[in-house]
N, C-alpha and C. Protein backbone atom coordinates (compact mmCIF):
# COMPACT_ATOMS: atom_id res chain seq x y z
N UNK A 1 0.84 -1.17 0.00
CA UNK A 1 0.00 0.00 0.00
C UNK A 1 0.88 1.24 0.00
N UNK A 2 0.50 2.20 -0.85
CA UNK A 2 1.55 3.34 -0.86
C UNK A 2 0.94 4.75 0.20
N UNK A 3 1.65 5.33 0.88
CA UNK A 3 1.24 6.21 2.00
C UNK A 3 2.06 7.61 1.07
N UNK A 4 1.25 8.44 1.64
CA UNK A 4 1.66 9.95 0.77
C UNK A 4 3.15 10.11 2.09
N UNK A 5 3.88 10.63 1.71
CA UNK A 5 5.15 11.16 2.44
C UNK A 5 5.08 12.49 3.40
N UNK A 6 5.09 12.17 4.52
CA UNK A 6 4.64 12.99 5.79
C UNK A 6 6.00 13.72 6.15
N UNK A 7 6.52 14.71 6.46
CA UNK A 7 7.69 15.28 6.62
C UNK A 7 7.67 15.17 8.37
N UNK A 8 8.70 15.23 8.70
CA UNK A 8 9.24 15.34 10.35
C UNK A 8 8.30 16.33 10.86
N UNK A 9 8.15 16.33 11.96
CA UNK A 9 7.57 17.67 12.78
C UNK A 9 8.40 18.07 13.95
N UNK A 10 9.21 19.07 13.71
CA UNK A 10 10.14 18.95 15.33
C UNK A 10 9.81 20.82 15.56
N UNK A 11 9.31 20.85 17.13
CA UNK A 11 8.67 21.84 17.45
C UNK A 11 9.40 22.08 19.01
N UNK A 12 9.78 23.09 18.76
CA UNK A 12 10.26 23.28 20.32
C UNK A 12 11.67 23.57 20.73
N UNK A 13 12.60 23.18 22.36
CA UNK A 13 13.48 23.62 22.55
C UNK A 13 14.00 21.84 22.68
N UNK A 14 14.99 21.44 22.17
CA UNK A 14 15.45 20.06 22.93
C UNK A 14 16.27 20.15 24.13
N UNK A 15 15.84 19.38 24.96
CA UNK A 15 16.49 19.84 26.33
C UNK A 15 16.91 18.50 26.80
N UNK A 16 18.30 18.02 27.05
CA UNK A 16 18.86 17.08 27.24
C UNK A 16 19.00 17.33 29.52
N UNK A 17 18.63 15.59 29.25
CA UNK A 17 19.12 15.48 31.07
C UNK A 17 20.71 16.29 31.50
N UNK A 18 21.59 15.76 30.39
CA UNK A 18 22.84 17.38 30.86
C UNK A 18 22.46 18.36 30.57
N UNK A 19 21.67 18.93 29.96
CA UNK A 19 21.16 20.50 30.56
C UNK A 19 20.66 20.36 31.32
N UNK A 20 19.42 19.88 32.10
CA UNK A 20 18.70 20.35 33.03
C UNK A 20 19.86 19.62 34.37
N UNK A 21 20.57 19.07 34.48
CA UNK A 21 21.53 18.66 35.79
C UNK A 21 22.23 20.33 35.75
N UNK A 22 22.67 20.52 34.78
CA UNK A 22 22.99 21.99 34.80
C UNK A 22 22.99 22.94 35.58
N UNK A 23 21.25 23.31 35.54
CA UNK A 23 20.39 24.12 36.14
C UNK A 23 20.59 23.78 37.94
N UNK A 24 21.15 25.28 38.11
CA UNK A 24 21.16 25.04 39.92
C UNK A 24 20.53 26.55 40.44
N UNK A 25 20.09 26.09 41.63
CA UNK A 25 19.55 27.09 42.17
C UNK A 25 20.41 28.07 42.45
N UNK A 26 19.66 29.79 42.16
CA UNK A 26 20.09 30.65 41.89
C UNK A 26 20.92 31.28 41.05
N UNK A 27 20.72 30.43 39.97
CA UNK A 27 20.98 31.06 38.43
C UNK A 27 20.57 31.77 38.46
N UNK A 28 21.01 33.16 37.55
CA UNK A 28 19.96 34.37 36.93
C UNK A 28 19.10 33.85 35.38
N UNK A 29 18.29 34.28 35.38
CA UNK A 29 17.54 34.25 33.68
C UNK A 29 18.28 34.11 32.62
N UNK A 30 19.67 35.23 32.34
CA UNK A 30 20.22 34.91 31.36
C UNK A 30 20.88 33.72 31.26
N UNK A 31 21.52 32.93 32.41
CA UNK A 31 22.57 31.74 32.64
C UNK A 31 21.49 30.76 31.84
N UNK A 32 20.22 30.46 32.32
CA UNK A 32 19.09 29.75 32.42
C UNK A 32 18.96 29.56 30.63
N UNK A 33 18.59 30.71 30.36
CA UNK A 33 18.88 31.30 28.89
C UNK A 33 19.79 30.52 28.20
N UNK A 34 20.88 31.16 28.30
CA UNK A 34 22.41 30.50 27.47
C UNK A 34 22.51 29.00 27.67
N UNK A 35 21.86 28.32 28.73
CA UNK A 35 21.66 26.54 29.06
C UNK A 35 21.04 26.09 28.03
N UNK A 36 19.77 26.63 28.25
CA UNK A 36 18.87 25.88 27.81
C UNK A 36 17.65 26.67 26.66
N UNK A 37 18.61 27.79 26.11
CA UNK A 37 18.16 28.78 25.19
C UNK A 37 16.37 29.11 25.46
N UNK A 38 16.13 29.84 24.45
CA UNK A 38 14.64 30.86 24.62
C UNK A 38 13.47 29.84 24.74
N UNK A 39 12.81 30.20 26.11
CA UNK A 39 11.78 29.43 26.12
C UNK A 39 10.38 29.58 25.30
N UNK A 40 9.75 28.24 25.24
CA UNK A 40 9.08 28.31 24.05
C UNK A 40 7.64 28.93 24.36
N UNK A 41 7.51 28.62 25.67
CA UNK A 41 6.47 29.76 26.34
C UNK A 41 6.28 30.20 27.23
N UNK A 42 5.98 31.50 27.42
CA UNK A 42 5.88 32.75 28.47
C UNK A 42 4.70 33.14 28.51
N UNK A 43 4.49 33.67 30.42
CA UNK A 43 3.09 34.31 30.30
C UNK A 43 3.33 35.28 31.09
N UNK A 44 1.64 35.96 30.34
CA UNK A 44 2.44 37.69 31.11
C UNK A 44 1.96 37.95 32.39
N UNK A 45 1.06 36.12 32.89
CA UNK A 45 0.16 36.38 34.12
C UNK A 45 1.16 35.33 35.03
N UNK A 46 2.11 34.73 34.46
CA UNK A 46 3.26 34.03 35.03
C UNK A 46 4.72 34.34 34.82
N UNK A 47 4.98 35.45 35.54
CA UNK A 47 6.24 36.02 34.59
C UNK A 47 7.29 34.92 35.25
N UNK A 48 7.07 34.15 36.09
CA UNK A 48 8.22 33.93 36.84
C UNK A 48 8.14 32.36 36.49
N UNK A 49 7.89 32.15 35.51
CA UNK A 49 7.97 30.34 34.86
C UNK A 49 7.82 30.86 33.99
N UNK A 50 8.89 29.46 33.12
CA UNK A 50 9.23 29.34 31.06
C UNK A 50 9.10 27.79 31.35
N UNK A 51 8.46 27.73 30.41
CA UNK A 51 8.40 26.60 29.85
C UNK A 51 8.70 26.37 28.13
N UNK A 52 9.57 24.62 28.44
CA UNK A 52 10.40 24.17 27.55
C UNK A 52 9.55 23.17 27.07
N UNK A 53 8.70 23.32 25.66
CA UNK A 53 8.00 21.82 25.34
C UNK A 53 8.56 21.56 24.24
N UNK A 54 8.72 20.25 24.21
CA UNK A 54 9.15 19.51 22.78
C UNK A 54 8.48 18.59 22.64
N UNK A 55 8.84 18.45 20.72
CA UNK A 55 7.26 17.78 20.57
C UNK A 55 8.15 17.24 19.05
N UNK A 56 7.82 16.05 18.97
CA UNK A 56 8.66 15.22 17.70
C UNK A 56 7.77 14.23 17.10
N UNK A 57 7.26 14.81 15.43
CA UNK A 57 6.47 13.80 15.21
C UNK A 57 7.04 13.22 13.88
N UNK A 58 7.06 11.59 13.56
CA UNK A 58 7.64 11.17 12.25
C UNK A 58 6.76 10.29 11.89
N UNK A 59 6.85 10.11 10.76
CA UNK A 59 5.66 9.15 10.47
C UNK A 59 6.17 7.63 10.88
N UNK A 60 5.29 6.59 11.19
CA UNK A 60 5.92 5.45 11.48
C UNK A 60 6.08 5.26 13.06
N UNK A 61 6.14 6.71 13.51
CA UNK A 61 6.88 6.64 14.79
C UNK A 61 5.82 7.03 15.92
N UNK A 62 5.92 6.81 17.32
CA UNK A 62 4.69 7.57 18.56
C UNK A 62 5.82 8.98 18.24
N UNK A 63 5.02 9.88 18.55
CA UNK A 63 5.43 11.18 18.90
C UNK A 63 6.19 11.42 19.92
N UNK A 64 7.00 12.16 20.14
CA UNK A 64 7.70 12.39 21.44
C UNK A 64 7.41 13.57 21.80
N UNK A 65 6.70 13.80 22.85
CA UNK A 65 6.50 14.87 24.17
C UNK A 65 7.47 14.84 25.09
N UNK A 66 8.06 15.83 25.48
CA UNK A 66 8.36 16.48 26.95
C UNK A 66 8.49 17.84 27.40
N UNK A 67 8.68 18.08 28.54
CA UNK A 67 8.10 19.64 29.21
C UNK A 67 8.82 19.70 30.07
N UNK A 68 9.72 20.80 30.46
CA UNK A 68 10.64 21.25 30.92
C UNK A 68 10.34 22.55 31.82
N UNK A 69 10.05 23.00 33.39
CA UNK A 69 9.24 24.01 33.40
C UNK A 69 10.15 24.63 34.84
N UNK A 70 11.13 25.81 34.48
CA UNK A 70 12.14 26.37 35.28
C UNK A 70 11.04 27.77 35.60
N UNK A 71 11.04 27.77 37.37
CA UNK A 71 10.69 28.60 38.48
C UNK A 71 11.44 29.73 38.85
N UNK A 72 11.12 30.75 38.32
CA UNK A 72 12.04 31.81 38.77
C UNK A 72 11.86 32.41 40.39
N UNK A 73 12.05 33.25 41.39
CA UNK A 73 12.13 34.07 42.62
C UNK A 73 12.75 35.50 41.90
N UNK A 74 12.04 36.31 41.55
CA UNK A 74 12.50 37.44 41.20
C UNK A 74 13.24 37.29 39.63
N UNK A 75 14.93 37.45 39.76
CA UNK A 75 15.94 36.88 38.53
C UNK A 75 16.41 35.61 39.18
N UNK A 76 16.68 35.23 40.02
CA UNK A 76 17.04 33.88 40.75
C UNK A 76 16.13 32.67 40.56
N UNK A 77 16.95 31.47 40.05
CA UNK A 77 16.13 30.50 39.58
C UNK A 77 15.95 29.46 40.82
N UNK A 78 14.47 29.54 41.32
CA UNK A 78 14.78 29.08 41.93
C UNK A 78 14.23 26.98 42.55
N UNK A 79 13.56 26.25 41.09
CA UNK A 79 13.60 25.28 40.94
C UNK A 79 13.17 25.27 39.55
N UNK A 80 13.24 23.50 39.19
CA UNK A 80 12.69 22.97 37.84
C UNK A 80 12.22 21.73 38.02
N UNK A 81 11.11 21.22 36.76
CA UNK A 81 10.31 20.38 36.86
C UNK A 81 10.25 19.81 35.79
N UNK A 82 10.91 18.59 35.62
CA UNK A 82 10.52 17.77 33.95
C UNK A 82 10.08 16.34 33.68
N UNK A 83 9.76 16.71 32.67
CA UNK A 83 9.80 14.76 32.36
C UNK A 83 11.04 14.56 32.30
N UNK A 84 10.93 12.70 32.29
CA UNK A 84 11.86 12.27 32.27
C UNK A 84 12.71 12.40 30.96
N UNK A 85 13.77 13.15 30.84
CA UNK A 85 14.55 13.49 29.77
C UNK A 85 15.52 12.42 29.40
N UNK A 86 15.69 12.56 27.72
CA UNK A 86 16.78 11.58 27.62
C UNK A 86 18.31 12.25 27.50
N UNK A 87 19.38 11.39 27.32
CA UNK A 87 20.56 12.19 27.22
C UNK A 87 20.74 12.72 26.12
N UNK A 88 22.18 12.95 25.86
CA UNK A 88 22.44 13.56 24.15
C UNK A 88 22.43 12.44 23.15
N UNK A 89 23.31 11.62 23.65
CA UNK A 89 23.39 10.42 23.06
C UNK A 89 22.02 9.58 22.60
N UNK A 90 21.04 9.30 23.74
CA UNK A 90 19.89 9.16 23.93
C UNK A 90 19.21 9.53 22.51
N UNK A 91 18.78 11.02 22.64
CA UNK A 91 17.87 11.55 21.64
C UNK A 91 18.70 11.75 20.12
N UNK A 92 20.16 11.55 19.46
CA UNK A 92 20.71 11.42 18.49
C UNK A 92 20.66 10.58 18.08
N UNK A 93 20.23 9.31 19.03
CA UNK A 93 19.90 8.02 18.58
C UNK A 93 18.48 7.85 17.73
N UNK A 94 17.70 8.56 18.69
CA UNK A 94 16.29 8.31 18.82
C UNK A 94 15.97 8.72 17.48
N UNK A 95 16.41 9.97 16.95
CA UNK A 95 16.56 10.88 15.71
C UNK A 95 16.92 9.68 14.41
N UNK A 96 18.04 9.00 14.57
CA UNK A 96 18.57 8.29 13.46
C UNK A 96 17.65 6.78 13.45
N UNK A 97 16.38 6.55 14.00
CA UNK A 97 16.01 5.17 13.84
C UNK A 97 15.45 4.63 12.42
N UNK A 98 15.50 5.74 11.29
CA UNK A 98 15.22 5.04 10.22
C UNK A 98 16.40 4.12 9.28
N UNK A 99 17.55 3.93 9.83
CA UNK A 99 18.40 3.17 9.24
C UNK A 99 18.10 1.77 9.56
N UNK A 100 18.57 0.86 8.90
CA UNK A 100 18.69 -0.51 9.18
C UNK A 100 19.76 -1.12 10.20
N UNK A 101 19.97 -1.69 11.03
CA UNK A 101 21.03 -2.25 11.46
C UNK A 101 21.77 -3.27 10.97
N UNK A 102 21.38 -3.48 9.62
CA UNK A 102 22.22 -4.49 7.96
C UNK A 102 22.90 -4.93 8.26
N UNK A 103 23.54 -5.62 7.46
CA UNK A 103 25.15 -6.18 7.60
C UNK A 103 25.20 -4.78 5.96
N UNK A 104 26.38 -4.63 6.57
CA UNK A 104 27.28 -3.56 5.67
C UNK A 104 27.23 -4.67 4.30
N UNK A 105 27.23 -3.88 3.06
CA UNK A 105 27.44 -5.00 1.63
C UNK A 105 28.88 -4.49 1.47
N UNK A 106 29.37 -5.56 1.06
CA UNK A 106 30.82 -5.51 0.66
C UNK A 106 30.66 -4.84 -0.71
N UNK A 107 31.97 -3.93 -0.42
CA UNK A 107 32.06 -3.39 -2.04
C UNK A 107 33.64 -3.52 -2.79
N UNK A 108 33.96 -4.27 -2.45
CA UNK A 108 34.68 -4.70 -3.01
C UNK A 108 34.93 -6.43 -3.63
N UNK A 109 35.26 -6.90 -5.40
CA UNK A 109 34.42 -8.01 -5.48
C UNK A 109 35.96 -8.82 -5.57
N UNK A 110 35.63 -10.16 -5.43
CA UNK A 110 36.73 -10.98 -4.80
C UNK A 110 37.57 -11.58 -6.73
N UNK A 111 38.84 -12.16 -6.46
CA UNK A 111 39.16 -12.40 -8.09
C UNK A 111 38.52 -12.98 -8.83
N UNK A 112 38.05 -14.20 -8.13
CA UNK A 112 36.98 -15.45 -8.67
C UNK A 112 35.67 -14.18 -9.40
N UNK A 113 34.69 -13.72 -8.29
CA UNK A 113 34.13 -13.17 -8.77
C UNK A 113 34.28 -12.38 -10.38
N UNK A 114 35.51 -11.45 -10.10
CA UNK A 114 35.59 -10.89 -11.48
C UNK A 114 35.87 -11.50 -12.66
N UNK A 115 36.39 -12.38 -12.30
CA UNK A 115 36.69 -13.25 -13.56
C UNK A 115 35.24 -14.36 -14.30
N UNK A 116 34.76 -14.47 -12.77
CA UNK A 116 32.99 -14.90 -13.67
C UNK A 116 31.85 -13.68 -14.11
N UNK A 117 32.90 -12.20 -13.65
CA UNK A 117 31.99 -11.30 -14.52
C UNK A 117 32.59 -11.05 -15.87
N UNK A 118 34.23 -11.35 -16.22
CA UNK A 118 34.44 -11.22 -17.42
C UNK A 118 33.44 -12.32 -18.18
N UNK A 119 33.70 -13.54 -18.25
CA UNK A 119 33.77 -14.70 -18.74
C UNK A 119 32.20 -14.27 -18.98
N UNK A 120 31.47 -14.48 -18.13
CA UNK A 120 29.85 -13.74 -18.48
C UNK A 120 29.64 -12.57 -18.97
N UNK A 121 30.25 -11.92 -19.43
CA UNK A 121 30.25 -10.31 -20.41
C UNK A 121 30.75 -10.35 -21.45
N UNK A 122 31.53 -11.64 -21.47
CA UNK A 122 32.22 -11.66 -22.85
C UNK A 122 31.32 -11.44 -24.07
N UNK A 123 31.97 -11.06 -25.34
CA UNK A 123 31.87 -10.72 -26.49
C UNK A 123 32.26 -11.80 -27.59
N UNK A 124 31.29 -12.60 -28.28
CA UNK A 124 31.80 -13.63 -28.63
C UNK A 124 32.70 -13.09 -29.97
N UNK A 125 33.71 -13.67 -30.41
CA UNK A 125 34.70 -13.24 -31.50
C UNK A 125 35.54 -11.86 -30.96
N UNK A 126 35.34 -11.48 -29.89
CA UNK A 126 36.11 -10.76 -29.34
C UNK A 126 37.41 -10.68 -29.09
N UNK A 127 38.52 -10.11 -28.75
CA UNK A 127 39.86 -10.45 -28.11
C UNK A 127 39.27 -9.34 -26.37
N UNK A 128 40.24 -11.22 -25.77
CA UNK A 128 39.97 -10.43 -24.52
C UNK A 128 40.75 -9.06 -23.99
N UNK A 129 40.31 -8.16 -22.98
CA UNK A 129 40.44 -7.28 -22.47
C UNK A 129 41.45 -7.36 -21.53
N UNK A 130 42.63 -6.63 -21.48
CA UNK A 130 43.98 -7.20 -20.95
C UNK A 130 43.35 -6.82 -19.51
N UNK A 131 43.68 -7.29 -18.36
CA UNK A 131 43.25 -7.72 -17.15
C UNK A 131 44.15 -6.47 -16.40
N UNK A 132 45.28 -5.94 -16.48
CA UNK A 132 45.41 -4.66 -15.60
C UNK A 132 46.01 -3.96 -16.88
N UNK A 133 45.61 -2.31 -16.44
CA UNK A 133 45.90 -1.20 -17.97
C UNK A 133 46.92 -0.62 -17.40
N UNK A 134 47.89 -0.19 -18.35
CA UNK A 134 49.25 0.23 -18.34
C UNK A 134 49.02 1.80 -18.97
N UNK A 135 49.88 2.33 -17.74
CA UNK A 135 49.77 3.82 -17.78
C UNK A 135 50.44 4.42 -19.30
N UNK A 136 50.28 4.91 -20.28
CA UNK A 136 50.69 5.72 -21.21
C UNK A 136 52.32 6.16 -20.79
N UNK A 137 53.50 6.19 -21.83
CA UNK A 137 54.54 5.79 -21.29
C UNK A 137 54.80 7.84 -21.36
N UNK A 138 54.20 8.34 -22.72
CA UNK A 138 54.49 9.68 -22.71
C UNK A 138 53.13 10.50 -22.79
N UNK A 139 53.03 11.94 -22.53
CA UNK A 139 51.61 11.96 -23.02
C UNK A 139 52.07 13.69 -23.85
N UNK A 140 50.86 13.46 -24.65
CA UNK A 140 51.47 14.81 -25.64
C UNK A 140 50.77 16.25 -24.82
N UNK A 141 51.78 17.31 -25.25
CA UNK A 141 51.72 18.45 -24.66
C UNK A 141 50.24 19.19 -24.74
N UNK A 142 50.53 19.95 -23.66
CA UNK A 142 48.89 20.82 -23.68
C UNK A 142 48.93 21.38 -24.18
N UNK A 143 50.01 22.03 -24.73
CA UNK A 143 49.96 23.33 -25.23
C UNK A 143 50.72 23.18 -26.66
N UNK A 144 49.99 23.61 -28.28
CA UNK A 144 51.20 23.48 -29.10
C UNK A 144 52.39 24.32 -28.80
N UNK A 145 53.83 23.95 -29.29
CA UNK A 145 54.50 24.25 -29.46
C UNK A 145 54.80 25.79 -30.04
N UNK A 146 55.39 26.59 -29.46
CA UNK A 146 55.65 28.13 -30.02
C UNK A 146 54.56 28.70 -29.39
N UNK A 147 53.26 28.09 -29.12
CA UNK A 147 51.81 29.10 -28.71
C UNK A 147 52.01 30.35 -27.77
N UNK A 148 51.52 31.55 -27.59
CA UNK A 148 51.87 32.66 -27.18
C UNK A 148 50.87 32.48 -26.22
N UNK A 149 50.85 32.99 -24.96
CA UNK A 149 49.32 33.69 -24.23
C UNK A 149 49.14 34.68 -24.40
């Protein structure tokens, strides 16, 4: 069955468990900031919480949610609250799951092999094809002789 082609959906701030171990009490806003960059939402009836949501959708795949939600005291940070976050490693993984875990194909073909691809390509009444090519002993100039620039 053929499915129309759905593009990624990645919405939000990614916030790795080493950032939020990061986060210690009494950071200022900007430190908080430069961690764990611009939060994705602010309110003007909560000035003193940002919240970090991320949100990952692929086709094939469950979606990934999480929420990240740093407490300010004035400029002083003074807790945070998340899901359970994954690491860096973690979510670079999580990102790359459309590969196969294959066996690698060899690309390189063994002598036997090539020689049952000559023998099967052959050209009947042909002369065979010398088996390694020999570099040209001189090669003629680029440029004629006398030519001016």
């Amino acid at each position: 069955m053929i499915t129309p082609y759905r593009i990624d959906i990645l919405q939000g701030n990614v916030v790795t468990r080493e950032q939020a171990q990061a986060l210690q009490p009494g950071q200022t806003r900007e430190q908080v900031r430069g961690l764990l960059g611009s939060p994705l939402l602010t309110s003007v009836f909560h000035a003193d919480r940002w919240d970090y949501v991320f949100t990952f959708k692929r086709q094939g795949q469950a979606p990934q949610q999480r929420r990240l939600t740093v407490f300010f005291k004035g400029d002083a940070l003074e807790r945070h609250e998340a899901d359970e976050l994954p690491s860096e490693s973690e979510f670079v993984s999580s990102l790359d799951s459309r590969r196969k875990a294959d066996k690698v194909p060899v690309l390189e073909a063994t002598e036997a092999q090539l020689k049952a691809f000559e023998s099967s390509n052959a050209v009947p009444g042909a002369a065979p094809a010398p088996s390694t090519a020999t570099p040209a002993a001189s090669y003629p100039p680029l440029e004629a002789p006398g030519a001016t620039r």
